[in-house]
N, C-alpha and C. Protein backbone atom coordinates (compact mmCIF):
# COMPACT_ATOMS: atom_id res chain seq x y z
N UNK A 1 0.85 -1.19 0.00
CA UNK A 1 0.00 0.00 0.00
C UNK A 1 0.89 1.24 0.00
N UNK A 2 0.42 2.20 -0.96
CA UNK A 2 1.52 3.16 -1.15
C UNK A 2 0.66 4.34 -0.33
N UNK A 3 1.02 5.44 0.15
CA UNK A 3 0.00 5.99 0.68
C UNK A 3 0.40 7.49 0.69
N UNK A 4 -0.18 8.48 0.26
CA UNK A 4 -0.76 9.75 0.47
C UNK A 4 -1.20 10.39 1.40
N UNK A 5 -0.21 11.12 2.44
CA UNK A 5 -0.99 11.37 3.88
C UNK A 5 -0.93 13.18 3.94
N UNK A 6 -2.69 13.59 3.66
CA UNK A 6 -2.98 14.76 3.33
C UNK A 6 -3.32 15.23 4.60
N UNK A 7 -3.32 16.98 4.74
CA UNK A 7 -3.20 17.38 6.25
C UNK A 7 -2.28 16.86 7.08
N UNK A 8 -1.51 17.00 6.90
CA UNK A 8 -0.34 15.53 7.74
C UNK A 8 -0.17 15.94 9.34
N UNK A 9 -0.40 17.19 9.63
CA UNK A 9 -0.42 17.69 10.52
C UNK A 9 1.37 17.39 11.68
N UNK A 10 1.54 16.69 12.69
CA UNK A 10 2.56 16.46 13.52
C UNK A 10 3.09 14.37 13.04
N UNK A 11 1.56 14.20 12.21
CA UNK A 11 2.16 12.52 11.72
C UNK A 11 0.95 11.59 12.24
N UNK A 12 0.18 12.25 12.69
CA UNK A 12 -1.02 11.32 13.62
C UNK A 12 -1.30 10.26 13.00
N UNK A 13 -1.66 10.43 11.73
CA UNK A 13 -2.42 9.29 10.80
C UNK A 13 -0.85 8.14 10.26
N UNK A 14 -0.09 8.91 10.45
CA UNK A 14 1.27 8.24 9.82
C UNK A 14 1.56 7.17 10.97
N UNK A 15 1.63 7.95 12.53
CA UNK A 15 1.71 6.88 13.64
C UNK A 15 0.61 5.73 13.49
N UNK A 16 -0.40 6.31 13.09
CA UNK A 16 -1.81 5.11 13.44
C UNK A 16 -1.41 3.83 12.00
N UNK A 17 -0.79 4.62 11.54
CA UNK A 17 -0.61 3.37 10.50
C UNK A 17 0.87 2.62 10.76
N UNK A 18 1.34 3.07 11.12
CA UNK A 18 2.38 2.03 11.38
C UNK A 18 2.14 1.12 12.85
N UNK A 19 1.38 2.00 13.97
CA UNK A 19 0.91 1.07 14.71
C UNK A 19 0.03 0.02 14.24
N UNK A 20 -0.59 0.32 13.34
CA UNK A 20 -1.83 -1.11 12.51
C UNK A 20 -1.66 -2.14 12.59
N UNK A 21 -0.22 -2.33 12.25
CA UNK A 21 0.58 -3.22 11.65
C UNK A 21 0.36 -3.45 10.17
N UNK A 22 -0.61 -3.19 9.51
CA UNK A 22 -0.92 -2.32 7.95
C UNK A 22 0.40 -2.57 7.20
N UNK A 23 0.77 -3.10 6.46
CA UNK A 23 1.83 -2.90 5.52
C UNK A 23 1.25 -2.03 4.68
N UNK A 24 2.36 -0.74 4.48
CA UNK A 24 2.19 0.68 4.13
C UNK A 24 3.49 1.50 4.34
N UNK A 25 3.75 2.22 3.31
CA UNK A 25 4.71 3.23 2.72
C UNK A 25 4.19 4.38 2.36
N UNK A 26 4.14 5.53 3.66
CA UNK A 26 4.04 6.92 3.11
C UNK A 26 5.14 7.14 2.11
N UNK A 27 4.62 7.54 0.88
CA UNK A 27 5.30 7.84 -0.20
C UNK A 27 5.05 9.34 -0.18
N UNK A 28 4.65 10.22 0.65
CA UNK A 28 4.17 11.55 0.34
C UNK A 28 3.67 12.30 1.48
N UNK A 29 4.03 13.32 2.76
CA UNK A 29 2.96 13.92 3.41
C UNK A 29 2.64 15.76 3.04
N UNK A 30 1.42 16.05 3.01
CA UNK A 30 1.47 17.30 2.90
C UNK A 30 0.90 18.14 3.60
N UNK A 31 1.50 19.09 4.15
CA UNK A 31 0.90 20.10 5.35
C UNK A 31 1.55 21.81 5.37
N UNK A 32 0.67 22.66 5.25
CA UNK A 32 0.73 23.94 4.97
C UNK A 32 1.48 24.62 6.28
N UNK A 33 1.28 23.80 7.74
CA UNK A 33 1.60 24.31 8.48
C UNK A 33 3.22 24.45 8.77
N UNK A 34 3.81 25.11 8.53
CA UNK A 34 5.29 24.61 9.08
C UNK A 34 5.96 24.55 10.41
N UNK A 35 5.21 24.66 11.03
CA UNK A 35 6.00 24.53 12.64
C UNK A 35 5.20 23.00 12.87
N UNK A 36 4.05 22.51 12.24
CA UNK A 36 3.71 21.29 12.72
C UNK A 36 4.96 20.41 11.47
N UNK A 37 5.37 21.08 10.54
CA UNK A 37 6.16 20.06 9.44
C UNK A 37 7.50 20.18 10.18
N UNK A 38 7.85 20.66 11.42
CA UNK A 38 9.45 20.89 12.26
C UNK A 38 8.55 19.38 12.89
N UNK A 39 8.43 19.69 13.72
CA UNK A 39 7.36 18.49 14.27
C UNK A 39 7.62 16.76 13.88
N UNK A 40 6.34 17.29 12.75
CA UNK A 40 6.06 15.73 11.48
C UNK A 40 7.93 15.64 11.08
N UNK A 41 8.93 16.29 10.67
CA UNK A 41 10.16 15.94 10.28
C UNK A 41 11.00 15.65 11.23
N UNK A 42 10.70 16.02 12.60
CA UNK A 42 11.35 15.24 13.87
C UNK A 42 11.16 13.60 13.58
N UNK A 43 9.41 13.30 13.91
CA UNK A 43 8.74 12.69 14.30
C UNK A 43 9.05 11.48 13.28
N UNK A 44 9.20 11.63 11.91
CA UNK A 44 9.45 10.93 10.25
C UNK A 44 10.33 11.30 9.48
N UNK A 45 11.58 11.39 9.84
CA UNK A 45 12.27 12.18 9.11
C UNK A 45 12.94 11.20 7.82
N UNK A 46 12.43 10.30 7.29
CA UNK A 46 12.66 9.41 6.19
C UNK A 46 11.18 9.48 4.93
N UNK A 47 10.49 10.34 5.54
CA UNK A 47 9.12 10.95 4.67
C UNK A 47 9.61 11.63 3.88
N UNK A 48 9.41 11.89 2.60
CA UNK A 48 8.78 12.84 2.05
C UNK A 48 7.77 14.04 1.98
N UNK A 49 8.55 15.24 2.75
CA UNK A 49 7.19 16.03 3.24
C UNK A 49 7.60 17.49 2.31
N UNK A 50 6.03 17.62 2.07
CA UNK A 50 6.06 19.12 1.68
C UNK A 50 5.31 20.04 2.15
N UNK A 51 5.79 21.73 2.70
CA UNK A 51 5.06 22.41 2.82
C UNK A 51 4.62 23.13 2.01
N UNK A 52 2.87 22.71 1.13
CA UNK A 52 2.29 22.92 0.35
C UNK A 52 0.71 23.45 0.57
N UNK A 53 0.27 24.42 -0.07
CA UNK A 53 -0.99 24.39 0.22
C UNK A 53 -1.76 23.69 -0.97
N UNK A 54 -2.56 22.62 -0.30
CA UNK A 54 -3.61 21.84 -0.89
C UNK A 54 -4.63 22.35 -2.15
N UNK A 55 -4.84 23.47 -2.22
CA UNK A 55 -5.55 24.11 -2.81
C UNK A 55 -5.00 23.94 -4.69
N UNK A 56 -3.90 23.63 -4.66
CA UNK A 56 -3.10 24.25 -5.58
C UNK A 56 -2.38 22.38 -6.12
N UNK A 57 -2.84 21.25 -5.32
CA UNK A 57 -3.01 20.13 -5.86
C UNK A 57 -3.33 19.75 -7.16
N UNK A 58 -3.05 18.72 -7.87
CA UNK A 58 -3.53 18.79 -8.86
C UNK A 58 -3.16 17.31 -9.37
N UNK A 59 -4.00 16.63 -10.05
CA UNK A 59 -4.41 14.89 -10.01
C UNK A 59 -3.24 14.32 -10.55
N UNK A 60 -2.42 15.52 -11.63
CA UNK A 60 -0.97 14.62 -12.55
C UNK A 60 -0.14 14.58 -11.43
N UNK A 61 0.02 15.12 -10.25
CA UNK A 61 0.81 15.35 -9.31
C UNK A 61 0.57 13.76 -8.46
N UNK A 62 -0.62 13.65 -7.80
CA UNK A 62 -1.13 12.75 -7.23
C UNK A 62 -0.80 11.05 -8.20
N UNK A 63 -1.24 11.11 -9.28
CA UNK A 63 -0.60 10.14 -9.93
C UNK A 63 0.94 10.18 -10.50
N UNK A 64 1.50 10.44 -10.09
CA UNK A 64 3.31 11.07 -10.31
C UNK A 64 3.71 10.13 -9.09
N UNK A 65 2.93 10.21 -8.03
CA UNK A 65 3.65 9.45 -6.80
C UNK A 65 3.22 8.01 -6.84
N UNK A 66 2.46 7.50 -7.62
CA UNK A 66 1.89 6.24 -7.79
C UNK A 66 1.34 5.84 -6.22
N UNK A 67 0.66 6.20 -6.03
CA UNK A 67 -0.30 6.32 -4.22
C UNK A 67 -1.80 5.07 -4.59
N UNK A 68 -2.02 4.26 -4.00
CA UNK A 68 -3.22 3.71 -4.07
C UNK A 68 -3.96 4.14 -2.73
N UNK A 69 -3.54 5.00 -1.63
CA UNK A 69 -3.74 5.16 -0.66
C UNK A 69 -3.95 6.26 -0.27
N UNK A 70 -4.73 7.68 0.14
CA UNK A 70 -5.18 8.54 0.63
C UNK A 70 -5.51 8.40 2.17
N UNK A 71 -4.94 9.19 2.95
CA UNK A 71 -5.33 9.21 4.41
C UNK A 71 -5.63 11.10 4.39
N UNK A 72 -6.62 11.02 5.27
CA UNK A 72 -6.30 13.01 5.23
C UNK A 72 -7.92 12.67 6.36
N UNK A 73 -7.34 14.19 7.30
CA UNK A 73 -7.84 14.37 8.16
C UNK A 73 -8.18 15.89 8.03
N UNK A 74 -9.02 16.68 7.01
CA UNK A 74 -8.79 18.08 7.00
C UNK A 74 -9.36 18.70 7.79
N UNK A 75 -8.92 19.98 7.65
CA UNK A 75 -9.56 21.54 8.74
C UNK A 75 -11.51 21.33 9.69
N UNK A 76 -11.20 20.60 10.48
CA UNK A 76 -12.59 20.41 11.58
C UNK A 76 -13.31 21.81 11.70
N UNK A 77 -12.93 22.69 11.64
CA UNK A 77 -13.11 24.21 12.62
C UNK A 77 -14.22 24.46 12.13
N UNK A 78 -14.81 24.00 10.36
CA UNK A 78 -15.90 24.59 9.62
C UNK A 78 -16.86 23.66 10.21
N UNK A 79 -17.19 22.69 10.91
CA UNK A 79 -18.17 22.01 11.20
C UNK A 79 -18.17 21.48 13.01
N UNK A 80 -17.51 21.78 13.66
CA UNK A 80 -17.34 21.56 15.10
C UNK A 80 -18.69 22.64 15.67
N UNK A 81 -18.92 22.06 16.77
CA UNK A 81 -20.09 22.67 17.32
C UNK A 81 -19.57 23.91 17.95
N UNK A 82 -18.34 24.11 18.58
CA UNK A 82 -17.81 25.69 19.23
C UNK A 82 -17.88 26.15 18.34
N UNK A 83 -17.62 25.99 16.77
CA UNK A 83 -17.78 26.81 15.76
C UNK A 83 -18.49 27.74 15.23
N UNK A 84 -18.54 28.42 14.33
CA UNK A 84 -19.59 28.98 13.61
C UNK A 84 -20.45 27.97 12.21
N UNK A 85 -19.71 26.94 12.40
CA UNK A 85 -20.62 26.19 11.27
C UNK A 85 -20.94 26.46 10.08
N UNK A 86 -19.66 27.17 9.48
CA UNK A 86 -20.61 27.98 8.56
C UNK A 86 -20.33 26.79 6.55
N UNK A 87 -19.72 25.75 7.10
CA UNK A 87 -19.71 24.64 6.06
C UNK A 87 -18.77 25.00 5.24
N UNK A 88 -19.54 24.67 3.90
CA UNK A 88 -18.72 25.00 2.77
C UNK A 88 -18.83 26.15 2.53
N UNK A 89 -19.07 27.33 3.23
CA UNK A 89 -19.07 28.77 2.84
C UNK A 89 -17.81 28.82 3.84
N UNK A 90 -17.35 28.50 4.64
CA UNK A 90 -16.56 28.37 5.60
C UNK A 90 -14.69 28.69 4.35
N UNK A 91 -13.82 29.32 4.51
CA UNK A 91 -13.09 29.26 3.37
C UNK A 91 -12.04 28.18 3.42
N UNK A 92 -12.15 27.54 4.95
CA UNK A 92 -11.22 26.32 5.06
C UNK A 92 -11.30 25.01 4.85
N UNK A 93 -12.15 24.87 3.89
CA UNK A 93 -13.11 23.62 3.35
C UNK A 93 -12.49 23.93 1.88
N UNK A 94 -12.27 25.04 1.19
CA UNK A 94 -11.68 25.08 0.13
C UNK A 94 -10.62 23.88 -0.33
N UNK A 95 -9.51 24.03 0.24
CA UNK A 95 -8.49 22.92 0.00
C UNK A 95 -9.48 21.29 -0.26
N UNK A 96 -10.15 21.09 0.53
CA UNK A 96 -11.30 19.61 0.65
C UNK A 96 -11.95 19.40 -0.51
N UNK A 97 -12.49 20.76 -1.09
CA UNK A 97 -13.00 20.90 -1.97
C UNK A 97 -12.34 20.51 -3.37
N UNK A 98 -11.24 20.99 -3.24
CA UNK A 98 -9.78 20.58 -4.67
C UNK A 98 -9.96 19.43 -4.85
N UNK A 99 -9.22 18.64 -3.68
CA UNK A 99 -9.19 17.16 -3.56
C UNK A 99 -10.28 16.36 -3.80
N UNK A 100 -11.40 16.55 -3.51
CA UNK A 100 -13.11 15.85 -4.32
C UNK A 100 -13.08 16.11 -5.63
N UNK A 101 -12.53 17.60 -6.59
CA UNK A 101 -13.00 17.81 -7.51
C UNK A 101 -11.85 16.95 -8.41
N UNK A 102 -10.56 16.36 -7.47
CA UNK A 102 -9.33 16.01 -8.34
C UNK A 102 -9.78 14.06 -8.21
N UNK A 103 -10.08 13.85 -7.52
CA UNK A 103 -10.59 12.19 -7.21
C UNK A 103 -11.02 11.58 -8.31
N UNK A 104 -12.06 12.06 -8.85
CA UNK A 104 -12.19 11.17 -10.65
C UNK A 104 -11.16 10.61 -11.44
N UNK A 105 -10.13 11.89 -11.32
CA UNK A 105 -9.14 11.67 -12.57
C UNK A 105 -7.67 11.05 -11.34
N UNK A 106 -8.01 10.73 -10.51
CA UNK A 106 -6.48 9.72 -9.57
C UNK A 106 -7.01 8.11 -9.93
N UNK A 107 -6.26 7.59 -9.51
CA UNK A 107 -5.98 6.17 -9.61
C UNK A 107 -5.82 5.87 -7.93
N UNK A 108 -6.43 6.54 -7.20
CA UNK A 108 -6.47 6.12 -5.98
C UNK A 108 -7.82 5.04 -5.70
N UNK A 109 -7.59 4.28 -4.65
CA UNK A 109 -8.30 3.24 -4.22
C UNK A 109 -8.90 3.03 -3.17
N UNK A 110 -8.16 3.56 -2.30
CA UNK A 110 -8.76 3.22 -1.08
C UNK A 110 -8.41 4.81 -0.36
N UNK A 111 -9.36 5.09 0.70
CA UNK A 111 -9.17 6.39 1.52
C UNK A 111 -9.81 6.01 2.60
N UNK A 112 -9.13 7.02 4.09
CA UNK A 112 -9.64 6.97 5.29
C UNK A 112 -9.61 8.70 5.37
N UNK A 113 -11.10 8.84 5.78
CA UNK A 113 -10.95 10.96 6.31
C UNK A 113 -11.59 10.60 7.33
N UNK A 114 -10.45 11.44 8.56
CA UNK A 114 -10.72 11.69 9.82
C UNK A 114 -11.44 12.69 9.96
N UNK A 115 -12.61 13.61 11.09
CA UNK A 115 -12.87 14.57 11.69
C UNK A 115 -13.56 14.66 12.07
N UNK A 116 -14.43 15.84 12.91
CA UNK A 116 -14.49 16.08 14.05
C UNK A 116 -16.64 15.57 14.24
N UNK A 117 -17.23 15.13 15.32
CA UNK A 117 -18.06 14.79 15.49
C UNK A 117 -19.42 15.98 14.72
N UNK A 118 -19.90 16.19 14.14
CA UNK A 118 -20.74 17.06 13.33
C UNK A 118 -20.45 17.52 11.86
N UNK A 119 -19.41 16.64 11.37
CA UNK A 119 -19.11 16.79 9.78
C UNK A 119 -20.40 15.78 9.19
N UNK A 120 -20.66 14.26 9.73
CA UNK A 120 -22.09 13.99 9.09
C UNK A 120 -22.70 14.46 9.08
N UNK A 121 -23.42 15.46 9.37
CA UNK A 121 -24.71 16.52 9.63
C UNK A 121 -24.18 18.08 8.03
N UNK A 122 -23.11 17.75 7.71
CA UNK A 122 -22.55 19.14 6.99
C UNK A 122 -22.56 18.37 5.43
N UNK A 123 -23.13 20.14 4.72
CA UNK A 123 -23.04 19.90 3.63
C UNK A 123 -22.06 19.51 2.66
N UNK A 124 -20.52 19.16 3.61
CA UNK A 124 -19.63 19.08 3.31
C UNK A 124 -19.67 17.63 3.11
N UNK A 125 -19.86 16.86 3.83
CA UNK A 125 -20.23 15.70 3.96
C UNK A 125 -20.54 15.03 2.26
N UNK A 126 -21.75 16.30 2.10
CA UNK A 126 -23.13 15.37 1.04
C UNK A 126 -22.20 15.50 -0.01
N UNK A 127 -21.15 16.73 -0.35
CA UNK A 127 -20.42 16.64 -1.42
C UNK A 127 -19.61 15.30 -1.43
N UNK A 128 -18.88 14.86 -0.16
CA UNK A 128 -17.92 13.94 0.10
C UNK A 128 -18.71 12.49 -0.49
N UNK A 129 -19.98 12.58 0.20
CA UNK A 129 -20.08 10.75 -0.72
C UNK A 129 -20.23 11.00 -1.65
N UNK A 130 -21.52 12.20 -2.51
CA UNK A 130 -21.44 11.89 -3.64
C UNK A 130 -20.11 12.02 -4.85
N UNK A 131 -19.37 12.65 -4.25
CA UNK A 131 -18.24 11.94 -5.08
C UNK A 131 -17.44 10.83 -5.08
N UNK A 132 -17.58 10.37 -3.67
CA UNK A 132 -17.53 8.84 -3.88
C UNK A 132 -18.23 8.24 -4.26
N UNK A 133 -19.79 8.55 -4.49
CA UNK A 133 -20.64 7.08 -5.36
C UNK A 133 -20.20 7.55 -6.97
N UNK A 134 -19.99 9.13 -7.54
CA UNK A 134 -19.57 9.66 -8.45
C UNK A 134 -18.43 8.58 -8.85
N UNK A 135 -17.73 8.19 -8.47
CA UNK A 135 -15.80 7.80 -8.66
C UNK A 135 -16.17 6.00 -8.38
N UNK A 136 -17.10 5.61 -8.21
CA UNK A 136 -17.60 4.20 -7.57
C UNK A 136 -16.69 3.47 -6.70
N UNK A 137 -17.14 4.55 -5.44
CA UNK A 137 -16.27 3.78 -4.02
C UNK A 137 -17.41 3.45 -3.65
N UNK A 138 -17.11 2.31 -2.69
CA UNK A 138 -17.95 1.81 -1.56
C UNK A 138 -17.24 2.63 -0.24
N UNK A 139 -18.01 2.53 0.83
CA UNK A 139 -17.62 3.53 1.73
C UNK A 139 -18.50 3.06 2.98
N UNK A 140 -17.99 3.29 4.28
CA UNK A 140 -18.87 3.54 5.28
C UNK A 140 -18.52 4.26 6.02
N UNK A 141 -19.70 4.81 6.58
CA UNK A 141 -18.95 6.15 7.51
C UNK A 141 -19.27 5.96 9.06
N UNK A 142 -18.60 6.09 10.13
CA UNK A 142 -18.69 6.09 11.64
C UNK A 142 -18.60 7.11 12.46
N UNK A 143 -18.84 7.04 13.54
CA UNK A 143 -18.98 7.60 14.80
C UNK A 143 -18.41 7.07 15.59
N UNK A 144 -17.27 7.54 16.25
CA UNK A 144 -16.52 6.52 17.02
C UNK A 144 -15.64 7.32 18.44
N UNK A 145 -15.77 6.54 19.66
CA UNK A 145 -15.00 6.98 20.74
C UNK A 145 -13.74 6.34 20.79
N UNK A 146 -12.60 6.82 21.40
CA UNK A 146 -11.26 5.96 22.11
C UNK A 146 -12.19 5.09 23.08
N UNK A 147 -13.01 5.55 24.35
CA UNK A 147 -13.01 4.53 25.10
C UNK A 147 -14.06 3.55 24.74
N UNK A 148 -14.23 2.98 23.32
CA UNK A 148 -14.75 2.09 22.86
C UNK A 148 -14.07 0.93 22.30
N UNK A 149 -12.19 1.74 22.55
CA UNK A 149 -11.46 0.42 22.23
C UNK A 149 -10.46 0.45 23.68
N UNK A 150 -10.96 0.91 24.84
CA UNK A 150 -9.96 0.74 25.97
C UNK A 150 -9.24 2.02 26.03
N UNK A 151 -9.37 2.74 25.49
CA UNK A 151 -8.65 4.37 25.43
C UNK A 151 -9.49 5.38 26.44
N UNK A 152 -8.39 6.08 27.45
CA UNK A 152 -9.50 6.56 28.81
C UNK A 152 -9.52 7.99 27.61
N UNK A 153 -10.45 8.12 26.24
CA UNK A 153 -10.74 9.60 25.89
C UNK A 153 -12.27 9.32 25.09
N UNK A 154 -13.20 10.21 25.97
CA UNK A 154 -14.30 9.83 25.29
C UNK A 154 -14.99 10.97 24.35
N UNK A 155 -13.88 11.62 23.35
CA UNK A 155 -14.24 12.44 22.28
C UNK A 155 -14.67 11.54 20.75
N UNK A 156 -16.14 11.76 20.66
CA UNK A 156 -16.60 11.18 19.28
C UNK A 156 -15.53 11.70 17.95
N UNK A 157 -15.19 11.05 17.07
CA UNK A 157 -15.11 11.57 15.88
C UNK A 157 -15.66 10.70 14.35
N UNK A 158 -15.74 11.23 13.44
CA UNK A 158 -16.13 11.19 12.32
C UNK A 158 -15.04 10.11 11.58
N UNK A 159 -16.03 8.72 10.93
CA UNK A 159 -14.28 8.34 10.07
C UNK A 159 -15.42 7.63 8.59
N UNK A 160 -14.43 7.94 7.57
CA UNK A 160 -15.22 7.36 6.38
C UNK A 160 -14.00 6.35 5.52
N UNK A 161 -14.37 5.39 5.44
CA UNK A 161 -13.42 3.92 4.94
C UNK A 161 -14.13 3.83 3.65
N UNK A 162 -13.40 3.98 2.36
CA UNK A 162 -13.81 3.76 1.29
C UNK A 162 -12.70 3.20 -0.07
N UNK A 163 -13.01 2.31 -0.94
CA UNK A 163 -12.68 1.47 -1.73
C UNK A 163 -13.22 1.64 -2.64
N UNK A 164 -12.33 1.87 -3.77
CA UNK A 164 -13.17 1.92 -5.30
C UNK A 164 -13.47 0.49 -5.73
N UNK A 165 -14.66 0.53 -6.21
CA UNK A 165 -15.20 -1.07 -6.95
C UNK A 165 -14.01 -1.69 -7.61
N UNK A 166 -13.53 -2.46 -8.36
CA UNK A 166 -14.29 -3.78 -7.59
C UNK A 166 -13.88 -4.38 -5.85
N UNK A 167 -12.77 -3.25 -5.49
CA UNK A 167 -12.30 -3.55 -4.00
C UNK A 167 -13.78 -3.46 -3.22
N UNK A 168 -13.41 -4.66 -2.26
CA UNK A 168 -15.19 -4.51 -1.45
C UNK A 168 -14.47 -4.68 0.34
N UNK A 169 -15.46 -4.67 1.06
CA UNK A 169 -14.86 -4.22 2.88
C UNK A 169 -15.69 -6.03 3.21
N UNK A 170 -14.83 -6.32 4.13
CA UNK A 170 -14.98 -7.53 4.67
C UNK A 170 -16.81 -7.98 5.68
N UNK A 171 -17.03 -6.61 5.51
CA UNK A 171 -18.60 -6.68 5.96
C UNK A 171 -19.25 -6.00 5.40
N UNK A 172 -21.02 -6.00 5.46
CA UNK A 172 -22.02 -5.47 4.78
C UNK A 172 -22.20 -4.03 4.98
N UNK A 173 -21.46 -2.73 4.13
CA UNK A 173 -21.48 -1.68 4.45
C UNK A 173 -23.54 -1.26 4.32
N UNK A 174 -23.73 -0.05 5.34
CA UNK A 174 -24.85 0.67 5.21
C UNK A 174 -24.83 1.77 6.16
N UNK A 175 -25.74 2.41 6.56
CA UNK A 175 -25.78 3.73 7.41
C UNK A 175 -24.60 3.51 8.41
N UNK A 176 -24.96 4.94 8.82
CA UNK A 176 -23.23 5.84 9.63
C UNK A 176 -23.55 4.46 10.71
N UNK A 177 -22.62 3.93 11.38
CA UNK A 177 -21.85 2.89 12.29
C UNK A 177 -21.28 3.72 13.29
N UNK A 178 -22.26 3.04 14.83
CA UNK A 178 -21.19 3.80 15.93
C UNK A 178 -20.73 2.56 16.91
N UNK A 179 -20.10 1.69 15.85
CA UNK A 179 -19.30 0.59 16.35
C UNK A 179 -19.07 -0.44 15.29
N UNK A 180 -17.78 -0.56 15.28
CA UNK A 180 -17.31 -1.39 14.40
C UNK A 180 -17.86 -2.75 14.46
N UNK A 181 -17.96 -3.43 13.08
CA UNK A 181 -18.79 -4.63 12.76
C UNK A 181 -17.91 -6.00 13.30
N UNK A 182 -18.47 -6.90 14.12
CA UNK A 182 -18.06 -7.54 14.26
C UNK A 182 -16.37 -7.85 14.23
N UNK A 183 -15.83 -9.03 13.89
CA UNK A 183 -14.44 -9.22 14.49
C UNK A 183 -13.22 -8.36 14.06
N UNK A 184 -13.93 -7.11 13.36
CA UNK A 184 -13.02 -5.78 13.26
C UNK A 184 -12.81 -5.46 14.63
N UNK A 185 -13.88 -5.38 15.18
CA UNK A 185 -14.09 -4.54 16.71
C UNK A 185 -12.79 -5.46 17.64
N UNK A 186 -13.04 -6.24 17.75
CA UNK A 186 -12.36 -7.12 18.40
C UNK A 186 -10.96 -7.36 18.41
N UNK A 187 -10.56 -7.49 17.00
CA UNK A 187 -9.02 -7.14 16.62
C UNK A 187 -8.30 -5.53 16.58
N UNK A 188 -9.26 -4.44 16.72
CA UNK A 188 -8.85 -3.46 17.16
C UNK A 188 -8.35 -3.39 18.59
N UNK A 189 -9.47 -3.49 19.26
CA UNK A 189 -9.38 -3.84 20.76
C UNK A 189 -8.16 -4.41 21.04
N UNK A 190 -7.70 -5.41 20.42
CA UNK A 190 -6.84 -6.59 21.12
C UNK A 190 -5.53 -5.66 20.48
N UNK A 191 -5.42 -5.02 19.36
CA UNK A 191 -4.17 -4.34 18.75
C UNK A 191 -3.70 -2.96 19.84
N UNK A 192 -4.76 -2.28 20.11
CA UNK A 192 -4.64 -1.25 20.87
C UNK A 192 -4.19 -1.48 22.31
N UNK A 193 -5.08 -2.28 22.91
CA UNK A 193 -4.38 -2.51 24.38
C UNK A 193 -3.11 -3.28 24.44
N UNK A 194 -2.39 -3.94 23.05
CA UNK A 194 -1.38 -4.15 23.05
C UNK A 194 -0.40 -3.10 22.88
N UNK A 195 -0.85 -2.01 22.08
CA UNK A 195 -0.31 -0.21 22.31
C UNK A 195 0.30 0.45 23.24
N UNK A 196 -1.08 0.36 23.65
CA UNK A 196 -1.16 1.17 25.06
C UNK A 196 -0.11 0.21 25.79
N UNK A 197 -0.13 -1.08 25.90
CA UNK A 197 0.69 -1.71 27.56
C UNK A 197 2.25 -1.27 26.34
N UNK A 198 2.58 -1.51 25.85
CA UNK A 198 3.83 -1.42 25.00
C UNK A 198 4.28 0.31 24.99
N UNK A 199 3.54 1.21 25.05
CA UNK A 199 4.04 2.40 24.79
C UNK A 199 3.66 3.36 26.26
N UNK A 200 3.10 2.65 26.73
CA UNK A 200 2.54 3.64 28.29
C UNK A 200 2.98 2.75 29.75
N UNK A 201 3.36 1.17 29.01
CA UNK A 201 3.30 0.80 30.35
C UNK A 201 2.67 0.64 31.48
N UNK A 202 1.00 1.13 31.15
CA UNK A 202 -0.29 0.78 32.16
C UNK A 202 -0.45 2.14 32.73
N UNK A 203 0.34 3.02 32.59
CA UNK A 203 0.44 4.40 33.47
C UNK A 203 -0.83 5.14 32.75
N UNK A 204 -1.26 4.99 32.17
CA UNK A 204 -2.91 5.57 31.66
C UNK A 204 -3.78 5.05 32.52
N UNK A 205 -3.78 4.06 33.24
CA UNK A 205 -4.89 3.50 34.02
C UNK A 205 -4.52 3.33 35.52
N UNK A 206 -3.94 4.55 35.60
CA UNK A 206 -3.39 4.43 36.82
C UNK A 206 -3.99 6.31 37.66
């Protein structure tokens, strides 16, 4: 799995994938911010990172890196409830916007977008599947806590898992999921609290 890690922010999605155990090669991260890319280049410094603004993406680029893999977690602020909500009028949804309108013409396959609990409810959203049923991904989208896999943090967030046809998901996708299907759930669980005792040492539950 070659992978594309958009918003890259400090590496979050880059850590979660190498914790997976996922066989996967960021071939690419991109993030506008540069004090989080001092950060992400501490944190990965065998990445490929650019400080780029998204906006200015463009699909020959995306297929240049030969990526079957998209991860991106973009700008929450337009749809969070402290917010003003103001969606896709919001101007930080722009960049999100590029990347939907560039998806037809990639050769990408599979994607995970992270964010924040009230992006299903946003019109941002309705653009997001229908360009995935547009591009013929299958997809499901969730609602999900940490302390639903043993994690003491009980902030909901937003996650959408999608595969272009003929790739299909090991269970019967349908409406938003606020718990993973069967023996997904389970092998998360069992991966994570192997995490946590390996990287914390139990001192979270203490």
């Amino acid at each position: 799995m070659n992978v594309l890690e958009l918003y890259s922010g400090i590496g979050g999605l880059h850590l979660a994938l190498k914790k997976s155990g996922i066989k996967g090669d960021v071939v690419c991260s991109i993030e506008i911010n540069p004090s989080a890319n001092k950060v992400y280049g501490y944190n990965f410094p065998n990445t490929f990172l650019l400080n780029y603004n998204l906006e200015n993406l463009t699909a020959e680029f995306v297929n240049q890196l030969k990526v079957d893999t998209i991860l991106m977690s973009p700008p929450c602020q337009p749809f969070t409830r402290n917010g003003l909500k103001k969606d896709v009028q919001d101007p930080r949804t722009s960049s999100f916007l590029r990347i939907l309108s560039l998806l037809p013409h990639t050769t990408v396959r599979k994607i995970l977008i992270e964010n924040v609990k009230g992006f299903e409810t946003s019109e941002m959203r309705e653009k997001l599947t229908e360009t995935l049923m547009q591009c013929k991904f299958v997809f499901q989208e969730f609602i999900l806590s940490p302390s639903q896999f043993g994690i003491p943090n009980t902030r909901h967030r937003y996650y959408c898992l999608a595969k272009r046809i003929p790739d299909s998901f090991s269970f019967q996708t349908g409406p938003l999921m606020t718990k993973l299907p069967g023996i997904a759930n389970m092998d998360i669980q069992f991966s994570l609290s192997k995490i946590v005792e390996e990287n914390c040492n139990g001192h979270l539950w203490n």
